[in-house]
C-alpha atoms as a PDB file:
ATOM      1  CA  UNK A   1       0.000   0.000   0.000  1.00  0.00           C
ATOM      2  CA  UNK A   2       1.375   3.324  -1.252  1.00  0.00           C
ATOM      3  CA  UNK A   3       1.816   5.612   1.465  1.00  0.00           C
ATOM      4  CA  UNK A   4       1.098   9.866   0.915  1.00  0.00           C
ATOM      5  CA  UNK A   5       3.913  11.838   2.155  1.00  0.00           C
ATOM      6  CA  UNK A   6       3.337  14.602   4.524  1.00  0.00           C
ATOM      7  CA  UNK A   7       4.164  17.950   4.067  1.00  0.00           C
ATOM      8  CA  UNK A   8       6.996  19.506   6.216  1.00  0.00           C
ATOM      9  CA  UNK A   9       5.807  22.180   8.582  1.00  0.00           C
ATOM     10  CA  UNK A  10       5.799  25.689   7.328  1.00  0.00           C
ATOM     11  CA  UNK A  11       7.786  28.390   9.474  1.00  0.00           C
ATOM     12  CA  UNK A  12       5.751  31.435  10.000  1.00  0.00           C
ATOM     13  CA  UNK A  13       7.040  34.764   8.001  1.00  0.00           C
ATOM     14  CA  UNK A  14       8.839  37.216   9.920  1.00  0.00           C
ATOM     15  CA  UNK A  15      12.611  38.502  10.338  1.00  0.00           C
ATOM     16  CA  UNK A  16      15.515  36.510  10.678  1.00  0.00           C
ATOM     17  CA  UNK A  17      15.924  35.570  14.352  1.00  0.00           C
ATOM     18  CA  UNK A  18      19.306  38.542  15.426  1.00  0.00           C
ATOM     19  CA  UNK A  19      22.446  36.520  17.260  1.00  0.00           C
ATOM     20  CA  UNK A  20      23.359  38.109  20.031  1.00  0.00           C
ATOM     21  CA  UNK A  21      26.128  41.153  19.991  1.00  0.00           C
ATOM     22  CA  UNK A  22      29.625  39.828  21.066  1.00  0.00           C
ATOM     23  CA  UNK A  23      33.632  40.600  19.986  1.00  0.00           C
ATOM     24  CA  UNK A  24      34.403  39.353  16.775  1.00  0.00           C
ATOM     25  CA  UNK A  25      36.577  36.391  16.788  1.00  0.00           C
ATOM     26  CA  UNK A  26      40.100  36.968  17.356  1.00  0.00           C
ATOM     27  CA  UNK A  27      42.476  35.819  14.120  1.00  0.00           C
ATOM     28  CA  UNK A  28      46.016  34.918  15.848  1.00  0.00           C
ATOM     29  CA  UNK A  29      48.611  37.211  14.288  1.00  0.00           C
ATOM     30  CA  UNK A  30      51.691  35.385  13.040  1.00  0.00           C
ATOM     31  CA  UNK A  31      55.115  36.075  14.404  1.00  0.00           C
ATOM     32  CA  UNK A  32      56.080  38.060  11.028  1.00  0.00           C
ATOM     33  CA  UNK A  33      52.993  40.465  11.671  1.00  0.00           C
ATOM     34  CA  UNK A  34      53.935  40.967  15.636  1.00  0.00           C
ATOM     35  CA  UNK A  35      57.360  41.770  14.693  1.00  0.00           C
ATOM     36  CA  UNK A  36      56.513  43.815  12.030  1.00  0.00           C
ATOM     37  CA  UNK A  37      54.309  45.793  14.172  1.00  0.00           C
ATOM     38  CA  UNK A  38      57.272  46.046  16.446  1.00  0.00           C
ATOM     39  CA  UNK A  39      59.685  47.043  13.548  1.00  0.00           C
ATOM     40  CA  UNK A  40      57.767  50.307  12.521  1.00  0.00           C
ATOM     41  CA  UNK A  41      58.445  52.493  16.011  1.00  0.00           C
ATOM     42  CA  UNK A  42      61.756  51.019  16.625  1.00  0.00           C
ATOM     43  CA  UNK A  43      63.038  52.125  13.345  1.00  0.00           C
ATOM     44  CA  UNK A  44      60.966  55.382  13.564  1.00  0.00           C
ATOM     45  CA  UNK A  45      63.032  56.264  16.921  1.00  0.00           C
ATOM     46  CA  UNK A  46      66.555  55.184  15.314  1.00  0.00           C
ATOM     47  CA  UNK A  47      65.741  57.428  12.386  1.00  0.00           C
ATOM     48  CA  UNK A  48      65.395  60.259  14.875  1.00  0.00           C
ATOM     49  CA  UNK A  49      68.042  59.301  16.923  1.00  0.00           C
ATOM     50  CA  UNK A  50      70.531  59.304  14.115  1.00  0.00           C
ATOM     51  CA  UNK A  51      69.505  62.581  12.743  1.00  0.00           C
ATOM     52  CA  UNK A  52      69.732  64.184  16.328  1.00  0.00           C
ATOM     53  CA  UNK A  53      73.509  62.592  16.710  1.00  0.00           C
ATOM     54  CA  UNK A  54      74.584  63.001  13.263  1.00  0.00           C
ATOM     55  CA  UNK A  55      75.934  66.641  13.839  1.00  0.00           C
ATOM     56  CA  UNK A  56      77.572  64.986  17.809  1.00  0.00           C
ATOM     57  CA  UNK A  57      79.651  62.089  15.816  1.00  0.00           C
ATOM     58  CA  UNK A  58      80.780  64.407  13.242  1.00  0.00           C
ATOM     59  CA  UNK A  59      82.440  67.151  15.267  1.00  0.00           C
ATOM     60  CA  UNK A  60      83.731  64.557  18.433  1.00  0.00           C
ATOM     61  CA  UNK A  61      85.056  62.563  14.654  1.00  0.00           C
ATOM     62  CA  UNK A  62      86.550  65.743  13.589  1.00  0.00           C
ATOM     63  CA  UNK A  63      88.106  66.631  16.301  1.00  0.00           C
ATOM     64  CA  UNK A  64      90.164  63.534  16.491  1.00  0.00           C
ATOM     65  CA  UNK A  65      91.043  63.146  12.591  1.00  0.00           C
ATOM     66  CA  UNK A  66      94.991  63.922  11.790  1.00  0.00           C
ATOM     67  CA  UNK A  67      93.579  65.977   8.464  1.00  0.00           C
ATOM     68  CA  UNK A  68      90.782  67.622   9.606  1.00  0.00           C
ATOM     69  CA  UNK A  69      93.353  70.438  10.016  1.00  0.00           C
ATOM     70  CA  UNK A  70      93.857  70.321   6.422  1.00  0.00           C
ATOM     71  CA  UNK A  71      91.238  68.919   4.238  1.00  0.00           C
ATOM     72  CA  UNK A  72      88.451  69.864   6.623  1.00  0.00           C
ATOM     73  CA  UNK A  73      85.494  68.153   8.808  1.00  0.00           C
ATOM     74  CA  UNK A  74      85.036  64.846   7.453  1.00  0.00           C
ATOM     75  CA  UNK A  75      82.582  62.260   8.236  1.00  0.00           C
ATOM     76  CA  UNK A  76      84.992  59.099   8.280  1.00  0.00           C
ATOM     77  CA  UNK A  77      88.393  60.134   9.863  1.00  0.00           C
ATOM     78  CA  UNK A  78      91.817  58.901   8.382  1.00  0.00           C
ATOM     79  CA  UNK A  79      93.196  58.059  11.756  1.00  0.00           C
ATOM     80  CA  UNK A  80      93.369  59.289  15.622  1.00  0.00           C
ATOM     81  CA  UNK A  81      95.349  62.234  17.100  1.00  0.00           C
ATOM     82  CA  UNK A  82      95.231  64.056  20.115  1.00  0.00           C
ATOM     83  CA  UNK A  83      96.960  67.067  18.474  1.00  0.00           C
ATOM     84  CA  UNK A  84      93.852  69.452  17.841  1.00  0.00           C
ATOM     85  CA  UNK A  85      92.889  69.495  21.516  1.00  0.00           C
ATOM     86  CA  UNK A  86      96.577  69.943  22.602  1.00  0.00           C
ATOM     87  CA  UNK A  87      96.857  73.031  20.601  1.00  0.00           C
ATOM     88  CA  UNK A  88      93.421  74.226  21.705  1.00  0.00           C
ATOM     89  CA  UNK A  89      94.204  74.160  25.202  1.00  0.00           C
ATOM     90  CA  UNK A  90      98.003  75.162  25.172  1.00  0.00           C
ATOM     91  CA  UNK A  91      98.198  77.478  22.346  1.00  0.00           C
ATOM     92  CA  UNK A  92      94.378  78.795  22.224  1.00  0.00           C
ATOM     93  CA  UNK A  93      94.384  79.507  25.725  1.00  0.00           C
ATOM     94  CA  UNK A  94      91.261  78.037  25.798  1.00  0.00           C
ATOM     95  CA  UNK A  95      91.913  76.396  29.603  1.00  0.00           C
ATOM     96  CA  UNK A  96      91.400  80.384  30.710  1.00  0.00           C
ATOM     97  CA  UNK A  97      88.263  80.445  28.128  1.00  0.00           C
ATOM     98  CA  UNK A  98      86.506  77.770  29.500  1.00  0.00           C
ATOM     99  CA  UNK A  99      87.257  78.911  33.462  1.00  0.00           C
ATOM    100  CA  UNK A 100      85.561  82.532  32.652  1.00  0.00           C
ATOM    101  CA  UNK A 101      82.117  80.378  31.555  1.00  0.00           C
ATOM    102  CA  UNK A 102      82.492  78.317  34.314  1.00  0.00           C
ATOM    103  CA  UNK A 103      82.338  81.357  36.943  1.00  0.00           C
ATOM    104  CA  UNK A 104      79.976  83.063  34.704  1.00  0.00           C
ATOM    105  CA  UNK A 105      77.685  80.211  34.016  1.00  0.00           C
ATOM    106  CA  UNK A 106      78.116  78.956  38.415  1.00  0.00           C
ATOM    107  CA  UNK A 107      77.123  82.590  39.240  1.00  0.00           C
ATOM    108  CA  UNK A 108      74.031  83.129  36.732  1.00  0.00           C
ATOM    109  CA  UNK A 109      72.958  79.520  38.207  1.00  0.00           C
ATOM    110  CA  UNK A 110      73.083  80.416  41.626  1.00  0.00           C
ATOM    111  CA  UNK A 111      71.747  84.105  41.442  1.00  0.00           C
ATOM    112  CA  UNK A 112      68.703  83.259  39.254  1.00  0.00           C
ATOM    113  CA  UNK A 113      68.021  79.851  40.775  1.00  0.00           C
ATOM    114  CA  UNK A 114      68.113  81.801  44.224  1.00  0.00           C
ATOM    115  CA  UNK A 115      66.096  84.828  43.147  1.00  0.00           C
ATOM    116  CA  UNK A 116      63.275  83.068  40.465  1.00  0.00           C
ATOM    117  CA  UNK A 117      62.577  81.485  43.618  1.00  0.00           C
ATOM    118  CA  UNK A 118      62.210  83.752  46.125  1.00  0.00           C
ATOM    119  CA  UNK A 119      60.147  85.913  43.190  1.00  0.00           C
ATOM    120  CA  UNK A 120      58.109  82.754  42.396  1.00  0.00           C
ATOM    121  CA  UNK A 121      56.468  82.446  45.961  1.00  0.00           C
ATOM    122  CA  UNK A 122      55.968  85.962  46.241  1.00  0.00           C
ATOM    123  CA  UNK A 123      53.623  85.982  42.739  1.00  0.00           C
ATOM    124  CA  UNK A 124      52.080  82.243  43.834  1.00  0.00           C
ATOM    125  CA  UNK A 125      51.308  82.737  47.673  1.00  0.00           C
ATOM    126  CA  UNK A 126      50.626  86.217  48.341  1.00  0.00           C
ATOM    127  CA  UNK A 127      48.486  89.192  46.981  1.00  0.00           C
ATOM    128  CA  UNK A 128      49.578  92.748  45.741  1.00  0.00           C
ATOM    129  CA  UNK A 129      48.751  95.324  44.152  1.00  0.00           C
ATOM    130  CA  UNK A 130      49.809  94.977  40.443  1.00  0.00           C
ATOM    131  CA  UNK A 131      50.432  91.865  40.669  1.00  0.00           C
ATOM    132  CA  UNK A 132      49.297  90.657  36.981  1.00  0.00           C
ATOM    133  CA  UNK A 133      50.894  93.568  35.582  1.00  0.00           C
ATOM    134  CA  UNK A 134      54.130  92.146  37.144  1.00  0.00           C
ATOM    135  CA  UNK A 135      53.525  89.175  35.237  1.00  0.00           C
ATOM    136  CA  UNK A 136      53.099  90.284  32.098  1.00  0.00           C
ATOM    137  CA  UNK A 137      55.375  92.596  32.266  1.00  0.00           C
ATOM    138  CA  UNK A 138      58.255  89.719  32.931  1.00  0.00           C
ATOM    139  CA  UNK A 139      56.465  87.943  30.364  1.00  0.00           C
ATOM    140  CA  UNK A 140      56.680  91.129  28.194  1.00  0.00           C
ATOM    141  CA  UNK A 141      60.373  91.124  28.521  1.00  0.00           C
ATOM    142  CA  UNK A 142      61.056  87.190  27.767  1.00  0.00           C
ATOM    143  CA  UNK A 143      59.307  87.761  24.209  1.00  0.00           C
ATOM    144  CA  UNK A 144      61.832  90.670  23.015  1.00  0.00           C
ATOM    145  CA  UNK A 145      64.542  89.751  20.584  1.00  0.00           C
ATOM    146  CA  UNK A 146      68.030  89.461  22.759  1.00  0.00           C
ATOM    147  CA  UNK A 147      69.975  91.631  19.186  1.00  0.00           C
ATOM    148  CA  UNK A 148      67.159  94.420  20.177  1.00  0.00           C
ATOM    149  CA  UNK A 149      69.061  94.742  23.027  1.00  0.00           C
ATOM    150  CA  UNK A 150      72.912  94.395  22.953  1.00  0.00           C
ATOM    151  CA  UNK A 151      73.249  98.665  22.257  1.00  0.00           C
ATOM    152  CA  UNK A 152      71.132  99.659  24.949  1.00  0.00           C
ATOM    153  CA  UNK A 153      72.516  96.893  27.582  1.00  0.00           C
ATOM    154  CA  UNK A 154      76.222  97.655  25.983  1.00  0.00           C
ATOM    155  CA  UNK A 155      75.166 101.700  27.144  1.00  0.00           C
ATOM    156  CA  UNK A 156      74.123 100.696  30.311  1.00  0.00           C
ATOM    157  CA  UNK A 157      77.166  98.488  31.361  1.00  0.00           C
ATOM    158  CA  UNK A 158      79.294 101.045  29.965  1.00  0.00           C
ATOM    159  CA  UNK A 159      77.855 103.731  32.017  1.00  0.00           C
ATOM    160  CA  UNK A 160      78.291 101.567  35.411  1.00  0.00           C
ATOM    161  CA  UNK A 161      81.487 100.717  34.721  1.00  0.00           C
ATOM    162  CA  UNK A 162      81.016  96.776  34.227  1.00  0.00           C
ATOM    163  CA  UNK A 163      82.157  96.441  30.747  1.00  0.00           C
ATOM    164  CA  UNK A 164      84.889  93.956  30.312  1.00  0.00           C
ATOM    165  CA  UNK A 165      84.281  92.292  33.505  1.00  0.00           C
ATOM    166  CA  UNK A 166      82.370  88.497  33.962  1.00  0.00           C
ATOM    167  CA  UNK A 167      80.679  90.355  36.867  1.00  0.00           C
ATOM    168  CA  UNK A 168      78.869  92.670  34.178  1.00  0.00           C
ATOM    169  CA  UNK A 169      78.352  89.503  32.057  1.00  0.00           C
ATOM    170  CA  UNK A 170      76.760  87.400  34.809  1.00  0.00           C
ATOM    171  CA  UNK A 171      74.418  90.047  35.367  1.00  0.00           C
ATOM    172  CA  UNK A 172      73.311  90.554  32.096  1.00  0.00           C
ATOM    173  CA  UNK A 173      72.359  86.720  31.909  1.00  0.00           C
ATOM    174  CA  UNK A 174      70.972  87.132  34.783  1.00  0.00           C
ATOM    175  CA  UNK A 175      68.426  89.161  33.152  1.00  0.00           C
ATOM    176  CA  UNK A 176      67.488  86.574  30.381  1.00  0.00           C
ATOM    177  CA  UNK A 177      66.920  84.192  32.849  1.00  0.00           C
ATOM    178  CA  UNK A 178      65.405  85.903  35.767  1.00  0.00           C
ATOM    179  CA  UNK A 179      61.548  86.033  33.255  1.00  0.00           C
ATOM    180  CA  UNK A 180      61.623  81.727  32.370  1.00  0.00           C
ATOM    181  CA  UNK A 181      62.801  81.010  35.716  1.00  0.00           C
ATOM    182  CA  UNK A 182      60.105  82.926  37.678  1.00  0.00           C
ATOM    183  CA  UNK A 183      57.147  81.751  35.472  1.00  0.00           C
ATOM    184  CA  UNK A 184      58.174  78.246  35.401  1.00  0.00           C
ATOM    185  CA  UNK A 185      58.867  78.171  39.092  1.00  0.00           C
ATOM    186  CA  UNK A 186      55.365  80.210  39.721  1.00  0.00           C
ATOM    187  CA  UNK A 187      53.619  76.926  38.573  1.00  0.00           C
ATOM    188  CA  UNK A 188      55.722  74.499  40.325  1.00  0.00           C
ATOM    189  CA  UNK A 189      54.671  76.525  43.570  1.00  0.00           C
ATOM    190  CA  UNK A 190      51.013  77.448  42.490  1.00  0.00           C
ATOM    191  CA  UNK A 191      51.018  73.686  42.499  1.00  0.00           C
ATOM    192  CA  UNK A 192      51.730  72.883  46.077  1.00  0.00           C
ATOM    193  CA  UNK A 193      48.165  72.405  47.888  1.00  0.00           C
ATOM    194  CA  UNK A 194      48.054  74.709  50.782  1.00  0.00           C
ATOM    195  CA  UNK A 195      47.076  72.140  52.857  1.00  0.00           C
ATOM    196  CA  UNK A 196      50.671  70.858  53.291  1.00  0.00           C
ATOM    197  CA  UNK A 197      52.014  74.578  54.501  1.00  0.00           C
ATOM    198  CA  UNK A 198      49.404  74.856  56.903  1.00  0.00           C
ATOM    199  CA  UNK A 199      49.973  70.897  57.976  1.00  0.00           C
ATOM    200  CA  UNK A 200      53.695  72.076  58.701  1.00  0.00           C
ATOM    201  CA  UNK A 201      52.306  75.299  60.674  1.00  0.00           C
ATOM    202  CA  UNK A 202      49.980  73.150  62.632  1.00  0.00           C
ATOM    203  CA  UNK A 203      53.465  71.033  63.486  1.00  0.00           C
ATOM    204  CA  UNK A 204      55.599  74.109  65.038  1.00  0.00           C
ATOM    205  CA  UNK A 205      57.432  74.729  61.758  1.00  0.00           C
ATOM    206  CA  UNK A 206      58.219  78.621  61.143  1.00  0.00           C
ATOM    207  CA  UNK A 207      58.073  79.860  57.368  1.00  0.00           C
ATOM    208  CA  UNK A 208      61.681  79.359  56.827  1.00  0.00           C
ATOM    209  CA  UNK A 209      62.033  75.879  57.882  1.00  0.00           C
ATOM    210  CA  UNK A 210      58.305  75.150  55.902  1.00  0.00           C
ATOM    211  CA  UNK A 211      60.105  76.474  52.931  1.00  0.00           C
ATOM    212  CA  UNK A 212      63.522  74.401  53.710  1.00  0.00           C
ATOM    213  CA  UNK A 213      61.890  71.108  54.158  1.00  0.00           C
ATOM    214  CA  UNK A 214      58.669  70.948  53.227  1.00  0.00           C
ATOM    215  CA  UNK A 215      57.975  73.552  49.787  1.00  0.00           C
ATOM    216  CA  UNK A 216      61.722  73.613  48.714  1.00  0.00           C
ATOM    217  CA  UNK A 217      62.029  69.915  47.960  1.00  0.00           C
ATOM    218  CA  UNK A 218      58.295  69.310  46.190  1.00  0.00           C
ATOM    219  CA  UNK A 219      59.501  72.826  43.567  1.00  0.00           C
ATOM    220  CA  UNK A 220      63.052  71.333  43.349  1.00  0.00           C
ATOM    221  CA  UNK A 221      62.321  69.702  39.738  1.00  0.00           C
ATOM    222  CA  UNK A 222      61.285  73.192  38.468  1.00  0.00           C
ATOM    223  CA  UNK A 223      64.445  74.823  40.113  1.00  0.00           C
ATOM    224  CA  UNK A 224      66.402  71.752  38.276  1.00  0.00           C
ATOM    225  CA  UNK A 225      64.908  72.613  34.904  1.00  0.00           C
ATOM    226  CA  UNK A 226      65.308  76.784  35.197  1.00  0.00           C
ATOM    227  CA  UNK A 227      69.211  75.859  36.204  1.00  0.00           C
ATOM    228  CA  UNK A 228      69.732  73.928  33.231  1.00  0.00           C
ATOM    229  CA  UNK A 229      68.516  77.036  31.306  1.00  0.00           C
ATOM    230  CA  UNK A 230      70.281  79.104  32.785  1.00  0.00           C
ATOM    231  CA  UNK A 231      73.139  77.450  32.555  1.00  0.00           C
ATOM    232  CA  UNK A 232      73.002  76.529  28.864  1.00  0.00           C
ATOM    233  CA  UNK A 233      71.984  80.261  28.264  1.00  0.00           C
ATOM    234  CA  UNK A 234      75.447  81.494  30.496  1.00  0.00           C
ATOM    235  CA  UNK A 235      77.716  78.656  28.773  1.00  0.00           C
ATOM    236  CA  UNK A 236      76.552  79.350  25.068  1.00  0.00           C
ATOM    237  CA  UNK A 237      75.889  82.894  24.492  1.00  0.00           C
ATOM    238  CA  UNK A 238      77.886  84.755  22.314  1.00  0.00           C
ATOM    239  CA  UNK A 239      77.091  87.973  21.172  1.00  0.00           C
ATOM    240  CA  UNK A 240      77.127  89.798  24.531  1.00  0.00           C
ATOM    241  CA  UNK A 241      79.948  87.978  25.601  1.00  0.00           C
ATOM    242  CA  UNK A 242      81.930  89.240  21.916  1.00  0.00           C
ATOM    243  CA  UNK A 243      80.009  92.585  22.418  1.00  0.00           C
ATOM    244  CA  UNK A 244      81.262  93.303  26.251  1.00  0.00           C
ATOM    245  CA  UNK A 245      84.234  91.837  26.579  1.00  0.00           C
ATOM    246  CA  UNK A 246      87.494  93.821  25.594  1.00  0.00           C
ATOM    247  CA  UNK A 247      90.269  92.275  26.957  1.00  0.00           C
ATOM    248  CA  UNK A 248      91.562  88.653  25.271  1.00  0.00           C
ATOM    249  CA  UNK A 249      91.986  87.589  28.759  1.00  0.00           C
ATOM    250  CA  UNK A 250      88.002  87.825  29.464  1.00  0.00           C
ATOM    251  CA  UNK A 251      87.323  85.834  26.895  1.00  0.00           C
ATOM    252  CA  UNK A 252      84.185  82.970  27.130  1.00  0.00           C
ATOM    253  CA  UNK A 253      84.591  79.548  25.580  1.00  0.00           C
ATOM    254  CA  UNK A 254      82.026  80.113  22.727  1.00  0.00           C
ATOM    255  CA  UNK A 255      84.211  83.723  21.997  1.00  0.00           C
ATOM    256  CA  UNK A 256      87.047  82.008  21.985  1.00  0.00           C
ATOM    257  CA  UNK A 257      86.400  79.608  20.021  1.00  0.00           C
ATOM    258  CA  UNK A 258      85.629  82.138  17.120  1.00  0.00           C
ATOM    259  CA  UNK A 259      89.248  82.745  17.168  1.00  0.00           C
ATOM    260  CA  UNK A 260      89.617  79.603  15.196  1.00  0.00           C
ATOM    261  CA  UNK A 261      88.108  80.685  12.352  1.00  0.00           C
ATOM    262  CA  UNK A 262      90.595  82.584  10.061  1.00  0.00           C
ATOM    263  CA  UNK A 263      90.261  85.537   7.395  1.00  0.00           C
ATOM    264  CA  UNK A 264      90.719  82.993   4.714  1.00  0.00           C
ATOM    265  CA  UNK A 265      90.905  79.852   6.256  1.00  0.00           C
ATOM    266  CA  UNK A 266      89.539  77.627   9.480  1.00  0.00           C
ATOM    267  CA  UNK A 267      91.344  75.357  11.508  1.00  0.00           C
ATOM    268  CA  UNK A 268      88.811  72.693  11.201  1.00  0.00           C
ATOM    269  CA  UNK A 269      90.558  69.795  14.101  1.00  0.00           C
ATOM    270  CA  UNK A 270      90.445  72.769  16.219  1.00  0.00           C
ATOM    271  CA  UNK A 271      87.063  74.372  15.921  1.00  0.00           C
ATOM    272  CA  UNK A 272      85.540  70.588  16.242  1.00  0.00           C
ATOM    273  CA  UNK A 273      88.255  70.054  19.423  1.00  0.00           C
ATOM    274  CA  UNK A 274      87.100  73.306  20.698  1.00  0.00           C
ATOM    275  CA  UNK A 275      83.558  72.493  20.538  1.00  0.00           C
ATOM    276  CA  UNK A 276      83.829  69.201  21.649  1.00  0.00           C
ATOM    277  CA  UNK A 277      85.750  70.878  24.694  1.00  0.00           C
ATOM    278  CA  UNK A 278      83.033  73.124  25.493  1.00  0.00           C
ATOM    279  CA  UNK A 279      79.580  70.054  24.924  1.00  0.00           C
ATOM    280  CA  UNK A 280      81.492  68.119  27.686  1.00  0.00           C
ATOM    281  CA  UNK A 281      80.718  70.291  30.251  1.00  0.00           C
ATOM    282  CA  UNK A 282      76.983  70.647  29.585  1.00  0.00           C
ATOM    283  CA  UNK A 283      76.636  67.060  29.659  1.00  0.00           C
ATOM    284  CA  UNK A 284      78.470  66.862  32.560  1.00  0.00           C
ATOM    285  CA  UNK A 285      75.895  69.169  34.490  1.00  0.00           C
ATOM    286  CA  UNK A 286      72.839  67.713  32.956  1.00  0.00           C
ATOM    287  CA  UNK A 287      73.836  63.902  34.254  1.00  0.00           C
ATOM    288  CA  UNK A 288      74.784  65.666  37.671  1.00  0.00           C
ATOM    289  CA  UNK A 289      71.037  67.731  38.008  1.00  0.00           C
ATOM    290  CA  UNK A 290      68.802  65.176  36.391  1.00  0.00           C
ATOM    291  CA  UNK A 291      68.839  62.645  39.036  1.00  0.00           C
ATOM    292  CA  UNK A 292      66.926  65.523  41.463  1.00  0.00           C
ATOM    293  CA  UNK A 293      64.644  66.418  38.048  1.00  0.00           C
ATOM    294  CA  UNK A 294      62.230  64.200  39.431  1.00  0.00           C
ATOM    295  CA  UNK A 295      63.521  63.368  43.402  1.00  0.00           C
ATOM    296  CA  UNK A 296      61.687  65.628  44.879  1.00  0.00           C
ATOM    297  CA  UNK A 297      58.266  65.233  43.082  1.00  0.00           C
ATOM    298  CA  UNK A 298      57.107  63.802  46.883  1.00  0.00           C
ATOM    299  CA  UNK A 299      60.053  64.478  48.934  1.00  0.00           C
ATOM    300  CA  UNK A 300      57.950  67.516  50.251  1.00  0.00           C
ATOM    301  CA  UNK A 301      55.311  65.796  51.689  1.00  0.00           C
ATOM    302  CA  UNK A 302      56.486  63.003  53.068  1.00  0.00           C
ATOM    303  CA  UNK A 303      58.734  65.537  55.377  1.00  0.00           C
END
C-alpha cells in the first residue's frame, strides 16, 4: 500500500531571528605580523636618533682626525690624534676660556636659581597690588629679541662701569633668565596644595624651615629645569659675551672659540676640538642635576 507523504511544517514569516552582539573572533597574528608591528616604532626612533647625533659624531670625529686640520670636517676620519685638543688648550688659551664660563655660568645659576625662587612664591602665595601687571610685564620682557638689546645693555654696562668684567656679564644673563625662571617656578609653587604649609604650621614649623623642608624639595624639579637654562643660556651665548668683553683675557669659551676661524681659512681639528671641549661640560651638568629632576616630586610631603 502506497503511502502519501506529509508535508513539512511551514515556518511562519517574519525577520531573521538577530544573534546576540559579542567581539568578533580573534584571528592569531603570526610572528612576522607581531614583529613587524614592532619594527615600525623602533626604526621610527633610530631614524630620529641618528639625525639628532649626526651633527655629535661628526664634530667629536673631527676633532680627532689627523687631516681635519687640512682637508676639513670629514665624516669618516683617516686616523686618531690628540693634536687638535693639545693646541686648543696650550696654544688657544682656551683652559682660561673655559674657566671665565664656568664662573659666569656657576654665578648666573646660583643668582637666578636663588632669586626666580624667592620671586616665584611671592607671585604664587601672596596678593599685591599689580600683581598681573608684574607678570606680564616679565612675560613682556622674555618675548623681546636678545639683538634688540645688545646697544642699549652695551650703554648701560658702559655707564656703570662693568664692561669687560664676567661680573657685568653674569648680570646681564641674569636678566634673560630671571623672566623663564620665575614663570616656570610660579607653577611648580602654584602647584603645592596649601594644605601641606598649613599641615607644617599646625606642626611648630616657622616659614623658613616650611620652605627648607617641606615647599623647597616638592619645587626642586622646576628649580632643576630653570638651572639647566640658565646654565646653557650662560655657557653658550655669544654675542654679549663678543660685544662686552674687551680684553683677550676675558674671553668665554664660545668667543674664543671664534678665534679659530681665520680671514681665509679655518682650523677645522680645532674648531671641532674646541667644541667638543666646550659640549662636555653641559653634559656633565645635565647627568649631575637630572637625578633631582624628578627626586623631589614627593620628597615635600612626606617631610
Amino acid at each position: 500500500m502506497a503511502t502519501i507523504p506529509t508535508p513539512a511544517p511551514k515556518t511562519p514569516p517574519g525577520p531573521a531571528p538577530k544573534t546576540p552582539p559579542g567581539p568578533a573572533p580573534k584571528t592569531a597574528a603570526g610572528p612576522a605580523g607581531g614583529r613587524a608591528r614592532r619594527a615600525g616604532p623602533a626604526l621610527a626612533v633610530a631614524a630620529l636618533l641618528a639625525f639628532s647625533l649626526f651633527p655629535v659624531y661628526w664634530m667629536v670625529s673631527s676633532a680627532f682626525d689627523p687631516g681635519a686640520g687640512t682637508r676639513g670636517a670629514s665624516v669618516l676620519p683617516s686616523g686618531f690624534t690628540l693634536d687638535h685638543f693639545r693646541y686648543v688648550l696650550d696654544t688657544g688659551d682656551f683652559t682660561t676660556f673655559l674657566a671665565n664660563s664656568a664662573l659666569v655660568g656657576a654665578g648666573t645659576v646660583l643668582l637666578s636659581g636663588l632669586l626666580s625662587l624667592f620671586a616665584a612664591v611671592a607671585v604664587a602665595r601672596f596678593r599685591f597690588r599689580m600683581r598681573t601687571k608684574v607678570l606680564v610685564m616679565i612675560l613682556i620682557v622674555q618675548m623681546v629679541p636678545l639683538e634688540a638689546l645688545v646697544i642699549p645693555l652695551f650703554l648701560q654696562m658702559s655707564d656703570l662701569g662693568m664692561l669687560n668684567s664676567l661680573l657685568g656679564l653674569t648680570v646681564v644673563y641674569l636678566a634673560f633668565s630671571l623672566p623663564f625662571g620665575i614663570w616656570t617656578l610660579r607653577g611648580f609653587v602654584a602647584a603645592v596644595p596649601r594644605e601641606i604649609e598649613e599641615a607644617a604650621y599646625l606642626d611648630g614649623c616657622g616659614w623658613w624651615r616650611m620652605f627648607r623642608s617641606v615647599l623647597l624639595p616638592l619645587v626642586a624639579p622646576g628649580l632643576v629645569a630653570t638651572s639647566i637654562f640658565a646654565f646653557i643660556v650662560a655657557w653658550n651665548e655669544f654675542i654679549f659675551a663678543f660685544t662686552f668683553m674687551q680684553d683677550d683675557s676675558k674671553y668665554t669659551a664660545a668667543v674664543g672659540l671664534h678665534r679659530f676661524f681665520g680671514q681665509y681659512s679655518t682650523d677645522w681639528g680645532a674648531v671641532m676640538a674646541g667644541s667638543t671641549l666646550i659640549t662636555v661640560p653641559v653634559l656633565i651638568f645635565f647627568v649631575v642635576v637630572q637625578r633631582r629632576l624628578a627626586g623631589g616630586l614627593a620628597a615635600g610631603a612626606i617631610k
